[in-house]
C-alpha atoms as a PDB file:
ATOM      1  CA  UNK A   1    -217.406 -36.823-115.094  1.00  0.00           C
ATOM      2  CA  UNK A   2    -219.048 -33.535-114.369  1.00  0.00           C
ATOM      3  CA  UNK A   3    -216.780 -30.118-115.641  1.00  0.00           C
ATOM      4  CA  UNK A   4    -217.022 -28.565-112.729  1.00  0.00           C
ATOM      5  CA  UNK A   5    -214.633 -25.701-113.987  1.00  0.00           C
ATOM      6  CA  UNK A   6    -215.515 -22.721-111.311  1.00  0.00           C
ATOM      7  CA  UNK A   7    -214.602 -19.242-111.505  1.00  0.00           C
ATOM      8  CA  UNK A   8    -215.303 -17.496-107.887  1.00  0.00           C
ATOM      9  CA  UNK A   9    -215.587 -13.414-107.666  1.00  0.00           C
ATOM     10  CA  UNK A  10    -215.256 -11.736-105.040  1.00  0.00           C
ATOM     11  CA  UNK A  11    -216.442  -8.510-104.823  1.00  0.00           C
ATOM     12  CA  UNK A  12    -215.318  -5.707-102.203  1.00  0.00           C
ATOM     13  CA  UNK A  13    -215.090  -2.355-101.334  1.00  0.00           C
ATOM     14  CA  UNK A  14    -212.833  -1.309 -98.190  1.00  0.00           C
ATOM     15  CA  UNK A  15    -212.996  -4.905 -96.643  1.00  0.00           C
ATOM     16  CA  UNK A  16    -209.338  -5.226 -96.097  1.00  0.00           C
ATOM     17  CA  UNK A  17    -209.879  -6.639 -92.742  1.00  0.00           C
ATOM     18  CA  UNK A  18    -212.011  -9.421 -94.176  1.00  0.00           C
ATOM     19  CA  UNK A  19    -210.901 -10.159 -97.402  1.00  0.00           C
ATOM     20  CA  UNK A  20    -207.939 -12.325 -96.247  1.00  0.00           C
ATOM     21  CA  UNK A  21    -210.564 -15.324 -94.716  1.00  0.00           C
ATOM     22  CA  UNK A  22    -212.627 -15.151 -98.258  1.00  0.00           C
ATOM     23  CA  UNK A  23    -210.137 -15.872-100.328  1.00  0.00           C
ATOM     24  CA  UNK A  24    -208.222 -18.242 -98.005  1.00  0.00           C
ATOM     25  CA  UNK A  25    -211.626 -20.268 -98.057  1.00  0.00           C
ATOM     26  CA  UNK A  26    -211.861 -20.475-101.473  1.00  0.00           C
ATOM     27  CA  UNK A  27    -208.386 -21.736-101.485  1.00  0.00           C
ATOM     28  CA  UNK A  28    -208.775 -24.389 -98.817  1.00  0.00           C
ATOM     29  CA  UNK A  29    -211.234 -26.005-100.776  1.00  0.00           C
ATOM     30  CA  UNK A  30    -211.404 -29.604-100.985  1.00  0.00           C
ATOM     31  CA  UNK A  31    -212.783 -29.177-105.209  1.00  0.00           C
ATOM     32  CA  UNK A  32    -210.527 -26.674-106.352  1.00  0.00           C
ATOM     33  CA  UNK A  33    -211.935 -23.855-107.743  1.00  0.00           C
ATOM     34  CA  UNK A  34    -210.409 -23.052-111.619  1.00  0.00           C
ATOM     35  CA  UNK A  35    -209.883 -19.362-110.863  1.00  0.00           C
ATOM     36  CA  UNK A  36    -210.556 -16.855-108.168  1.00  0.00           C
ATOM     37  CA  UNK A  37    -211.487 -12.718-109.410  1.00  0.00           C
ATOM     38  CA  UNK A  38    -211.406 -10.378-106.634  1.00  0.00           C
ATOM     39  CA  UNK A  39    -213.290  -7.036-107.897  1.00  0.00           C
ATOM     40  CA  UNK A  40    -212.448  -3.820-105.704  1.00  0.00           C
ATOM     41  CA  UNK A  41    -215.098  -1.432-106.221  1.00  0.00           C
ATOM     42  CA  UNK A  42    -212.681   1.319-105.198  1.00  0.00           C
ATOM     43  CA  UNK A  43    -211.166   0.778-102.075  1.00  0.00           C
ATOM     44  CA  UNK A  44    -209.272   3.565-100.172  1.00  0.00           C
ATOM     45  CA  UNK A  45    -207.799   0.653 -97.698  1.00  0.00           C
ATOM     46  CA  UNK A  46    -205.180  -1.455 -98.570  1.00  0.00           C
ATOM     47  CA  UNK A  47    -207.305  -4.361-100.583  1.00  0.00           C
ATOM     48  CA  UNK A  48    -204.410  -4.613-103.138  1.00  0.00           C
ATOM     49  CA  UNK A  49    -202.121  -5.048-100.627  1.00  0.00           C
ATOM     50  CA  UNK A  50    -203.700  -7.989 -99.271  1.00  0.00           C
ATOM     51  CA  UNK A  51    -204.343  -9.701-102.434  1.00  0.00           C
ATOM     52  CA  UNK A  52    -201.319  -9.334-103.331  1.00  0.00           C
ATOM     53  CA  UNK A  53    -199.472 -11.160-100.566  1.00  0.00           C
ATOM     54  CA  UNK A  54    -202.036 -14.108-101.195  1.00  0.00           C
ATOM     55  CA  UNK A  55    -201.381 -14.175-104.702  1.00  0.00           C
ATOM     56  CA  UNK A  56    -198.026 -15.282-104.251  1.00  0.00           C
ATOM     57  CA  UNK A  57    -197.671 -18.932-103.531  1.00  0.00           C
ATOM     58  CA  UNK A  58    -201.657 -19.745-104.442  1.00  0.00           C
ATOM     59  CA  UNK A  59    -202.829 -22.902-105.341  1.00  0.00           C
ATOM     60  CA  UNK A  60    -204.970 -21.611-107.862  1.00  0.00           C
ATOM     61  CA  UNK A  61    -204.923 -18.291-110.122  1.00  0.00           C
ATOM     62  CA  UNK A  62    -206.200 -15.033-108.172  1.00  0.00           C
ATOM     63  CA  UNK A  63    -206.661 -12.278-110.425  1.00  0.00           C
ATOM     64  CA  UNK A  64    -207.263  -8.019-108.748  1.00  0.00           C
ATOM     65  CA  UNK A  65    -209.264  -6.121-110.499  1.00  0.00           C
ATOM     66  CA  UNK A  66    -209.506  -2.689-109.489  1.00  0.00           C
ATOM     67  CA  UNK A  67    -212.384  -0.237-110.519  1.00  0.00           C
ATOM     68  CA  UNK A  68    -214.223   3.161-109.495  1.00  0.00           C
ATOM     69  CA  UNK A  69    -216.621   2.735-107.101  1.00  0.00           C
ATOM     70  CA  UNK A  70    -219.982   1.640-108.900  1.00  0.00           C
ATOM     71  CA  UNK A  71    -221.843  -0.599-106.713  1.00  0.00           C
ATOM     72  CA  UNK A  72    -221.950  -4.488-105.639  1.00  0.00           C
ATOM     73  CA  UNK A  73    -223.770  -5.063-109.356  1.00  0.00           C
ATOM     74  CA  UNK A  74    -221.424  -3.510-111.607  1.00  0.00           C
ATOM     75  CA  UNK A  75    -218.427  -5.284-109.352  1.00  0.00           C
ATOM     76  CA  UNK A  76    -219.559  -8.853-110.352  1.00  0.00           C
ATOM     77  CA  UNK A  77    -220.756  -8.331-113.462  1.00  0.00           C
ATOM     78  CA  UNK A  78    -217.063  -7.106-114.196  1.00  0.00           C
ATOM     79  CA  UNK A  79    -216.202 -10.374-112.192  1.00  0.00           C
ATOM     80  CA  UNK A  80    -218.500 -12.473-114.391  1.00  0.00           C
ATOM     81  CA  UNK A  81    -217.065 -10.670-117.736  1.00  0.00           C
ATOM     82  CA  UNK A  82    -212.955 -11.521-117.134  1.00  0.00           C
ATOM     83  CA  UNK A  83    -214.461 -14.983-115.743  1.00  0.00           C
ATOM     84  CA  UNK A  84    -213.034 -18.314-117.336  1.00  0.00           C
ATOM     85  CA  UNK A  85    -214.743 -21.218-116.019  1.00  0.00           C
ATOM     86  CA  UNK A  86    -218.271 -22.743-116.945  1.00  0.00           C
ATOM     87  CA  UNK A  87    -219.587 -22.476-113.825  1.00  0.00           C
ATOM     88  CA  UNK A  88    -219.569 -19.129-111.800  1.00  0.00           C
ATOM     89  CA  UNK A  89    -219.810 -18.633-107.665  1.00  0.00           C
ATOM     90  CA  UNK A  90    -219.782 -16.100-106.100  1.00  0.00           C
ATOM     91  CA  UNK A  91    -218.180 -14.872-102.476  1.00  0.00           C
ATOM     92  CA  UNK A  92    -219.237 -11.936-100.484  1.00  0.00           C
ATOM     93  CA  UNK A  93    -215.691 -10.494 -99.297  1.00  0.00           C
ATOM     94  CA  UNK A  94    -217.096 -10.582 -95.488  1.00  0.00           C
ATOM     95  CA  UNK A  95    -217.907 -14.157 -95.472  1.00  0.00           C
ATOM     96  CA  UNK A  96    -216.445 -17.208 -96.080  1.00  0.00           C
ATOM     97  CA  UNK A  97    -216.926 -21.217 -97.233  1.00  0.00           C
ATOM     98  CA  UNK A  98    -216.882 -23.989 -95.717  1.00  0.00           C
ATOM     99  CA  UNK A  99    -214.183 -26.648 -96.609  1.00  0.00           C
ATOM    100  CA  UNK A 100    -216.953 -29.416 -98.912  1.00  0.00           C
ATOM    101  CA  UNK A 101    -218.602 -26.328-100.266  1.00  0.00           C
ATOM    102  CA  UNK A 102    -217.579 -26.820-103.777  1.00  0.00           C
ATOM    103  CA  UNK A 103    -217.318 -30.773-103.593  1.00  0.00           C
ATOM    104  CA  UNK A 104    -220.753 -30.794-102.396  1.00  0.00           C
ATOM    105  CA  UNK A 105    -221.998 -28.771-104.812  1.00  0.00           C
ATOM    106  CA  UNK A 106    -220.355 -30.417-107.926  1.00  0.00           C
ATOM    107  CA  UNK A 107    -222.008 -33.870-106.219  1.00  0.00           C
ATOM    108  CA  UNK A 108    -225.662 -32.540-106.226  1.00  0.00           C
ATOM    109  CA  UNK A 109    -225.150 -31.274-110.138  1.00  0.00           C
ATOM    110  CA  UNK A 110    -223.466 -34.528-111.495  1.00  0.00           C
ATOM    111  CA  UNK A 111    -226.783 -36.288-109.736  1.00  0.00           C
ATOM    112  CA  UNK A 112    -229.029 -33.685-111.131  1.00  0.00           C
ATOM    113  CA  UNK A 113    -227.935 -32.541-114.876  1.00  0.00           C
ATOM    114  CA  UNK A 114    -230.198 -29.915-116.797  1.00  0.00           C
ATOM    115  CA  UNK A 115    -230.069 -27.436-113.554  1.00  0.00           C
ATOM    116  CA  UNK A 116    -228.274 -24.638-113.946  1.00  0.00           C
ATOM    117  CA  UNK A 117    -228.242 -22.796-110.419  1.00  0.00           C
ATOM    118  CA  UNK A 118    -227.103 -24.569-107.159  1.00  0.00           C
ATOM    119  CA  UNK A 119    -227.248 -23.312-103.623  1.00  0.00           C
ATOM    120  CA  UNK A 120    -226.830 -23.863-100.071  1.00  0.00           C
ATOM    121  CA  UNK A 121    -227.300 -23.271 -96.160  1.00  0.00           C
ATOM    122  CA  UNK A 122    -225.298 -21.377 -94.281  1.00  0.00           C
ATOM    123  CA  UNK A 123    -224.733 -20.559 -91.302  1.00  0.00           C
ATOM    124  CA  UNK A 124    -225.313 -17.105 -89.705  1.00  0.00           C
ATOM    125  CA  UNK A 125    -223.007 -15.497 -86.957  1.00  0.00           C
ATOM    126  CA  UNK A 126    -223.775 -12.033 -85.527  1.00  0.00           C
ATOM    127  CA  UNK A 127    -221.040  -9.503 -83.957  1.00  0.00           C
ATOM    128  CA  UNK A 128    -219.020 -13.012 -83.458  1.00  0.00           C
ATOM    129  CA  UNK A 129    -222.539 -15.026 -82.035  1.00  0.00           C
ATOM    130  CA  UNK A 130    -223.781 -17.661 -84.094  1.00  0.00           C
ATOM    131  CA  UNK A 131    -227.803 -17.099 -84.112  1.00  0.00           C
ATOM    132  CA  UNK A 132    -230.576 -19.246 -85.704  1.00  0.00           C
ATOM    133  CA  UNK A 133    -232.577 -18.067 -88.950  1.00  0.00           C
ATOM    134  CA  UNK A 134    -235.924 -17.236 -88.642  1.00  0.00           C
ATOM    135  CA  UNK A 135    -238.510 -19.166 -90.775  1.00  0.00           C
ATOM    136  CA  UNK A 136    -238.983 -16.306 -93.281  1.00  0.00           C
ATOM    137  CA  UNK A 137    -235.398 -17.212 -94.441  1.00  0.00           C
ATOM    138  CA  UNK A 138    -236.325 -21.179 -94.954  1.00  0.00           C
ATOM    139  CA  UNK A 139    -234.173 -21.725 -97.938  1.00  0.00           C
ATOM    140  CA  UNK A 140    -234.889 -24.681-100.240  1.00  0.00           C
ATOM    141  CA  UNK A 141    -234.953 -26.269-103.912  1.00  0.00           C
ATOM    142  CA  UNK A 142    -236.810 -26.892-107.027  1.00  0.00           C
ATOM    143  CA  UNK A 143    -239.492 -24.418-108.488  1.00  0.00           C
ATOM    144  CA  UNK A 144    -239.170 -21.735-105.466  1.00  0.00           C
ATOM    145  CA  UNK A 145    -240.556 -18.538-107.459  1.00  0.00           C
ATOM    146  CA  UNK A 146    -243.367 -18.522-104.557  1.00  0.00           C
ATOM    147  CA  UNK A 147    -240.741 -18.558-102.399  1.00  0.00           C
ATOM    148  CA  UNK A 148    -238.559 -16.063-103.590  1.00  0.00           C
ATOM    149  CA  UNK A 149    -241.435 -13.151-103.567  1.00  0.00           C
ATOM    150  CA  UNK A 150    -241.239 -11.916-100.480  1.00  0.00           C
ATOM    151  CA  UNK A 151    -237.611 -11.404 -99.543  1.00  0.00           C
ATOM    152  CA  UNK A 152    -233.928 -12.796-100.742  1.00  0.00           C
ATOM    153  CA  UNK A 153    -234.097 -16.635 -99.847  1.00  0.00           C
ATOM    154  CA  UNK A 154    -230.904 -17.572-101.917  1.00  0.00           C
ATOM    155  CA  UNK A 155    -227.408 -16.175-100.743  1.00  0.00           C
ATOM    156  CA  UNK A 156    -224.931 -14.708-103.052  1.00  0.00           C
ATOM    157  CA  UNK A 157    -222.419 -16.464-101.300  1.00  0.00           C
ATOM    158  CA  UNK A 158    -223.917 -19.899-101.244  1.00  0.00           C
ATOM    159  CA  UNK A 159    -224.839 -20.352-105.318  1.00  0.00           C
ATOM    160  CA  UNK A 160    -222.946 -21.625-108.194  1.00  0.00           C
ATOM    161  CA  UNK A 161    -224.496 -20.989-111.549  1.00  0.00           C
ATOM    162  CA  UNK A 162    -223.849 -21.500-114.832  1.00  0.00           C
ATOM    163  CA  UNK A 163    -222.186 -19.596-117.097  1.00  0.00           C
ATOM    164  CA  UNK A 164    -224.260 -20.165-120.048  1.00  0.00           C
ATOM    165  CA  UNK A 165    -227.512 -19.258-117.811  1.00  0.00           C
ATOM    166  CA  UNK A 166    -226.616 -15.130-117.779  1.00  0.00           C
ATOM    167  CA  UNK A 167    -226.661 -15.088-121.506  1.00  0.00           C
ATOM    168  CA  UNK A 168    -229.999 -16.226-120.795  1.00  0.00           C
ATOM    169  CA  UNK A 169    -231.575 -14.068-117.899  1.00  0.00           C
ATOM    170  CA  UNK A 170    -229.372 -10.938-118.033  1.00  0.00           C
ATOM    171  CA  UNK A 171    -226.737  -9.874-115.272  1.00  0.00           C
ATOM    172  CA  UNK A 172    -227.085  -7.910-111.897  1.00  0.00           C
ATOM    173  CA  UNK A 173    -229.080  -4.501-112.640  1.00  0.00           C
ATOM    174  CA  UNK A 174    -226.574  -1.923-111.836  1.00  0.00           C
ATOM    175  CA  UNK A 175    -229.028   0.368-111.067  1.00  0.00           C
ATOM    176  CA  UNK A 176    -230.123  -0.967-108.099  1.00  0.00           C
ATOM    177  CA  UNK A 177    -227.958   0.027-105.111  1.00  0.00           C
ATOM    178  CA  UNK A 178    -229.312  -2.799-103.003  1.00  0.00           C
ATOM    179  CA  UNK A 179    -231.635  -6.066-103.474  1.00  0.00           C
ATOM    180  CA  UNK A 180    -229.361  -6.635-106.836  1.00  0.00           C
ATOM    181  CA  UNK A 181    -229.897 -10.215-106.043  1.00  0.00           C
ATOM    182  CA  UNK A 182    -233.447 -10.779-105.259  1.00  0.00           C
ATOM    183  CA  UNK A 183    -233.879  -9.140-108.661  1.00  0.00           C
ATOM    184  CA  UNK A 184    -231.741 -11.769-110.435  1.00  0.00           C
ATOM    185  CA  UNK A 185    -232.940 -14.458-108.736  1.00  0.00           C
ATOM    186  CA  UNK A 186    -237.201 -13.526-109.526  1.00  0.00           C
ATOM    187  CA  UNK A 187    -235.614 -13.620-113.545  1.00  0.00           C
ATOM    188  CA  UNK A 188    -234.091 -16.944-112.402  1.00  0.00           C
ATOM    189  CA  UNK A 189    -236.424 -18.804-110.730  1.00  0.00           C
ATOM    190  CA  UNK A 190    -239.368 -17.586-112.864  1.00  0.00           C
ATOM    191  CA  UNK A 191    -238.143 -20.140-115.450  1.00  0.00           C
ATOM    192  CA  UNK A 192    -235.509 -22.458-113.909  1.00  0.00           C
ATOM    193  CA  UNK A 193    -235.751 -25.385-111.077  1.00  0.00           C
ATOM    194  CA  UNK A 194    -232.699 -24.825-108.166  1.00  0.00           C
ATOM    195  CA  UNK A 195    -230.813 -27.343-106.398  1.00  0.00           C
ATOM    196  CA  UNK A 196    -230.188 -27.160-102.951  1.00  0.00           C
ATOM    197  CA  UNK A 197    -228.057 -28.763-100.417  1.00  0.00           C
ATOM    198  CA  UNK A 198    -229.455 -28.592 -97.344  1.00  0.00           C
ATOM    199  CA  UNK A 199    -226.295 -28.364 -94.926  1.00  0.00           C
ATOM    200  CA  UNK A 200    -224.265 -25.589 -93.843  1.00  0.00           C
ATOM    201  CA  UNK A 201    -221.563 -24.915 -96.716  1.00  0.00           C
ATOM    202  CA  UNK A 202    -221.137 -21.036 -95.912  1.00  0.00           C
ATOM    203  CA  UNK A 203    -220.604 -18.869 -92.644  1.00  0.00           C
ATOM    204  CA  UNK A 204    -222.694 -15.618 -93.259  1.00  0.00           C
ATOM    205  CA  UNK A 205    -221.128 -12.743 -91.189  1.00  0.00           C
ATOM    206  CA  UNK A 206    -222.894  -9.602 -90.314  1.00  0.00           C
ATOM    207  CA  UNK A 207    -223.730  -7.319 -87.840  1.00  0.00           C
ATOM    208  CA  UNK A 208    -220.818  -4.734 -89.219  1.00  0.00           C
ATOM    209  CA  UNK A 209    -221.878  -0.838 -90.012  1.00  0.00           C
ATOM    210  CA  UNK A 210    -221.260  -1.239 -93.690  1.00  0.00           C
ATOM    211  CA  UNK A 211    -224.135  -3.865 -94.713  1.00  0.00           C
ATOM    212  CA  UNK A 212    -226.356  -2.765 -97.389  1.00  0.00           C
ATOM    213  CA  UNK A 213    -229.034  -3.307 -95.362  1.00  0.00           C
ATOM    214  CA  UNK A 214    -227.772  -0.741 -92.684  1.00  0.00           C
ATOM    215  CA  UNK A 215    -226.782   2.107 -95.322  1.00  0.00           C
ATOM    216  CA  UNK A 216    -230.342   1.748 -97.002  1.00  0.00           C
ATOM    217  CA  UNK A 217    -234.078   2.265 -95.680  1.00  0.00           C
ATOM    218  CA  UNK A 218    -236.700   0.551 -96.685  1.00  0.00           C
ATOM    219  CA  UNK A 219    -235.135  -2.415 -98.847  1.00  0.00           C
ATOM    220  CA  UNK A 220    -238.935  -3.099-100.193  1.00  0.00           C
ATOM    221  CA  UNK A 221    -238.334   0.232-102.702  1.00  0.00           C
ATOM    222  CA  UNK A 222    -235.631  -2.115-104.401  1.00  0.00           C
ATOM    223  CA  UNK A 223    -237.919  -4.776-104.577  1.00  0.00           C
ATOM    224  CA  UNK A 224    -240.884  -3.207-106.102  1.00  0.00           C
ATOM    225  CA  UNK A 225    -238.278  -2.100-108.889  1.00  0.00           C
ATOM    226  CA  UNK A 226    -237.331  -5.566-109.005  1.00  0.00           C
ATOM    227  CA  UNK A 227    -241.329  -6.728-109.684  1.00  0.00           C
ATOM    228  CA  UNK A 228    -242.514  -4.485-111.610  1.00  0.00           C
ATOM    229  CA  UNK A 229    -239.410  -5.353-113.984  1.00  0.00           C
ATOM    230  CA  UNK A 230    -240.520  -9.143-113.774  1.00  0.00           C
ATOM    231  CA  UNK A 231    -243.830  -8.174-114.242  1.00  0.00           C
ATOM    232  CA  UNK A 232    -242.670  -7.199-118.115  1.00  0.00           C
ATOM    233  CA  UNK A 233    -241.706 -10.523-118.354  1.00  0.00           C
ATOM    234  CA  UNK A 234    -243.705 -12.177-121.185  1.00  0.00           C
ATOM    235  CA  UNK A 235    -242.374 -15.854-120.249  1.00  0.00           C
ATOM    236  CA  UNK A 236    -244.588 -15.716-117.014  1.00  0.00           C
ATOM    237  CA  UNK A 237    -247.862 -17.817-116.523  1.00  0.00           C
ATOM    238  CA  UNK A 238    -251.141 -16.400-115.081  1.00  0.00           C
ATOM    239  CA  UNK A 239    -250.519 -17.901-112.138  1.00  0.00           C
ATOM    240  CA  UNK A 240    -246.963 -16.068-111.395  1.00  0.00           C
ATOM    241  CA  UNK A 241    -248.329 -12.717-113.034  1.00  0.00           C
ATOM    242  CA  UNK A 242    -250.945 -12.726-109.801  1.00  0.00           C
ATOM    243  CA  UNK A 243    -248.172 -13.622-107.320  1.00  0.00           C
ATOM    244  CA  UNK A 244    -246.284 -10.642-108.321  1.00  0.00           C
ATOM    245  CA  UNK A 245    -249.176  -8.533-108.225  1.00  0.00           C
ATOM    246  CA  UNK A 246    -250.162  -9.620-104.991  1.00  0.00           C
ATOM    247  CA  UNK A 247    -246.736  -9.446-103.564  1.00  0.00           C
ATOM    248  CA  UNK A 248    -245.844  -5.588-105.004  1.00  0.00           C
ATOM    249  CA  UNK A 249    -249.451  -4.733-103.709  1.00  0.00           C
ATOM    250  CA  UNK A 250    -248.516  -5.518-100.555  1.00  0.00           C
ATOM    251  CA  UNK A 251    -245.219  -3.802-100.696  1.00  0.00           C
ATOM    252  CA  UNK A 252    -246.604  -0.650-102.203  1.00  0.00           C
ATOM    253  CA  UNK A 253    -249.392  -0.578 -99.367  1.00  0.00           C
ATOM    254  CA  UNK A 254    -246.487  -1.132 -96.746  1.00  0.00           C
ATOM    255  CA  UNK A 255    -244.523   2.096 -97.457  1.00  0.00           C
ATOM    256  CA  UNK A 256    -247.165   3.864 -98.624  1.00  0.00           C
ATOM    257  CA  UNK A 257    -248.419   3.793 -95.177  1.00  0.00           C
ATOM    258  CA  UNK A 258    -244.880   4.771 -93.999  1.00  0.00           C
ATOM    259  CA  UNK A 259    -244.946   7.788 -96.155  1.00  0.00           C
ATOM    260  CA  UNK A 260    -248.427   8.941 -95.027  1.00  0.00           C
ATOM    261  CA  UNK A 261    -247.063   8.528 -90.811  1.00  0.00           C
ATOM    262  CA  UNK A 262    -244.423  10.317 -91.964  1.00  0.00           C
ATOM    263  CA  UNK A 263    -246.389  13.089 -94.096  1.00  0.00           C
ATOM    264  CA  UNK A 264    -244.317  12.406 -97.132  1.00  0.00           C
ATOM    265  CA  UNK A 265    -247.401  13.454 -99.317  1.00  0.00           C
ATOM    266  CA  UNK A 266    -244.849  12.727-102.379  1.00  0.00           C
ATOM    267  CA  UNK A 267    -243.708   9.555-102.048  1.00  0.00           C
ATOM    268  CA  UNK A 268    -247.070   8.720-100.801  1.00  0.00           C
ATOM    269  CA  UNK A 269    -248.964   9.432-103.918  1.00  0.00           C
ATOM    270  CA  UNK A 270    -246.111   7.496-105.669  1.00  0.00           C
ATOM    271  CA  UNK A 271    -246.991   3.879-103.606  1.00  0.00           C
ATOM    272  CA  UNK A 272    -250.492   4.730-104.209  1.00  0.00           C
ATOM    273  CA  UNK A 273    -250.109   4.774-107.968  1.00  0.00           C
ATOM    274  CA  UNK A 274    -248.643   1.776-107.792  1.00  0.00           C
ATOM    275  CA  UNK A 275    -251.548   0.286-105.275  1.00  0.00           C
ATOM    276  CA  UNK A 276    -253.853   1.296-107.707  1.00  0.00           C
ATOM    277  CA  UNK A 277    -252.405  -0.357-110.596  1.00  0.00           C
ATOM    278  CA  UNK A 278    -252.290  -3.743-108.954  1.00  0.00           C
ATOM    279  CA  UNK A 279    -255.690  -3.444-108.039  1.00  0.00           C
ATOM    280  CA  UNK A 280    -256.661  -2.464-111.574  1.00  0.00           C
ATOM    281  CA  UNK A 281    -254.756  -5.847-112.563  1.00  0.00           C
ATOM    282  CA  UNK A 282    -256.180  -8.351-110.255  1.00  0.00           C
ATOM    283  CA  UNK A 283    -259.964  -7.092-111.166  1.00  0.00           C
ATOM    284  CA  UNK A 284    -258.967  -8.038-114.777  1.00  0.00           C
ATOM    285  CA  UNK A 285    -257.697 -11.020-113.268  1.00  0.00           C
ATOM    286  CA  UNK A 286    -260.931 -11.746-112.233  1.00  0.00           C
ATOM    287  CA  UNK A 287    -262.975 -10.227-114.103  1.00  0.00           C
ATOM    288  CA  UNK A 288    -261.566 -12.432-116.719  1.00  0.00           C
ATOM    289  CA  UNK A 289    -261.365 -15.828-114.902  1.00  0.00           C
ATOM    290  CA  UNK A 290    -265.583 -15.122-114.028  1.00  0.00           C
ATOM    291  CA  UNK A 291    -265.832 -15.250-118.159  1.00  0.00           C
ATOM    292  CA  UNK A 292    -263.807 -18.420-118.374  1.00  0.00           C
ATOM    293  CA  UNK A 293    -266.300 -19.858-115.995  1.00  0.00           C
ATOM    294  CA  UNK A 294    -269.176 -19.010-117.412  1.00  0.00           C
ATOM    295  CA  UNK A 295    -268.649 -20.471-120.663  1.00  0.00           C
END
């Protein structure tokens, strides 16, 4: 039998609303979870408060940890550091799981040993309005480093992972302020197959001021950090090396553009370096592959 041994963080910041239906998720799950760590990235609200009151009387272990405001990143890696179980998941404090999530899960892993990651579909709902996903969000399984490219196609909320696996791949950069997870899962999927199961096993709120998406412009500046780090990667193939030139081209050109409409001459300048280095890369690219040929 699978040890399906799960530590769940929960990270938050002023959520004290929300918080309450996260953790009471975890706790109605049909699979137990080993542990639940709820990280508070500084609150002002009354987060410990609630935790508190659902500590008492809790089917499993929920543990507060309480720390000065550093960012979604530095909150689960604290999470993943006081974290007991094999197997980590995590739980954005604004949304919640559905009742299977964690049986589910643990079924698709016992079928499938070696993988490491698992994740799911969810389901979106919008200032209370369930809406459909558009097709650039297709989530899926097995060797999705294509996939994962352009934007985030795996949720936070959704995965389970494996301990053992950060030791491998590093934890969430803390100095990214946003697109922390499309970073660690490029490092992820570069070298590891995912499972998937593909039915609904998390309800993904948003529409609410405080999104990272809202507070930040232009998410694609993130992302190029995030690319040009796995670009340094020495464990990728020719094949993934182009991808990821091709795909931080593209981003570069993007808000390079912006920054010209917008006569930012600085940040301009900056894209184009970038532009011009991933030009420089593909003509070695092929420049190289027109040798090959020739032989």
């Amino acid at each position: 039998m699978l040890d399906f041994s799960v530590s769940v963080i929960i990270p938050t910041f002023n959520r004290a609303g929300v918080l309450a239906r996260a953790i009471e998720s975890v706790l109605q799950q049909s699979l137990p979870a080993k542990e639940i760590i709820v990280v508070d990235d500084g609150s002002v609200d009354n987060t410990q408060n609630v935790v508190g009151e659902l500590q008492h009387g809790a089917v499993i272990p929920i543990s507060y940890i309480c720390q000065r405001n550093s960012g979604v990143s530095a909150a689960r890696n604290s999470g993943i550091r006081h974290a007991n179980g094999e197997w980590i998941a995590f739980l954005d404090s604004d949304d919640a799981w559905l009742p299977d999530k964690l049986k589910n899960q643990a079924s698709l892993i016992e079928q499938h040993p070696g993988f490491r990651l698992c994740h799911t579909q969810e389901r979106w709902i919008r200032n209370g309005v369930r809406v459909n996903q558009m097709k650039k969000h297709a989530k899926s399984g097995g060797h999705i480093f294509r996939q994962c490219l352009p934007l985030c196609v795996i949720s936070p909320s959704s995965v389970v992972i494996q301990r053992a696996l950060f030791d491998d791949v590093g934890l969430f950069d803390e100095s990214l302020p946003a697109c922390e997870d499309y970073d660690l899962w490029l490092r992820i999927c570069a070298h590891e197959a995912v499972l998937f199961v593909d039915t609904p096993q998390i309800l993904k709120y948003g529409g609410h001021d405080d999104q990272l998406s809202r507070k930040h412009w232009g998410m694609d500046r993130f992302r190029i950090h995030a690319l040009q780090n796995i670009l340094q990667d020495p464990g990728l193939d020719k094949c993934q090396q182009q991808l990821v030139v091709k795909t931080l081209l593209h981003k570069a050109r993007i808000l390079r553009q912006g920054a010209e409409k917008r006569s930012n001459h600085r940040r301009a300048d900056k894209y184009r370096e970038i532009e011009a280095a991933c030009n420089s890369l593909l003509e070695k690219t092929i420049e190289t592959k027109s040798q090959i040929d020739k032989k």
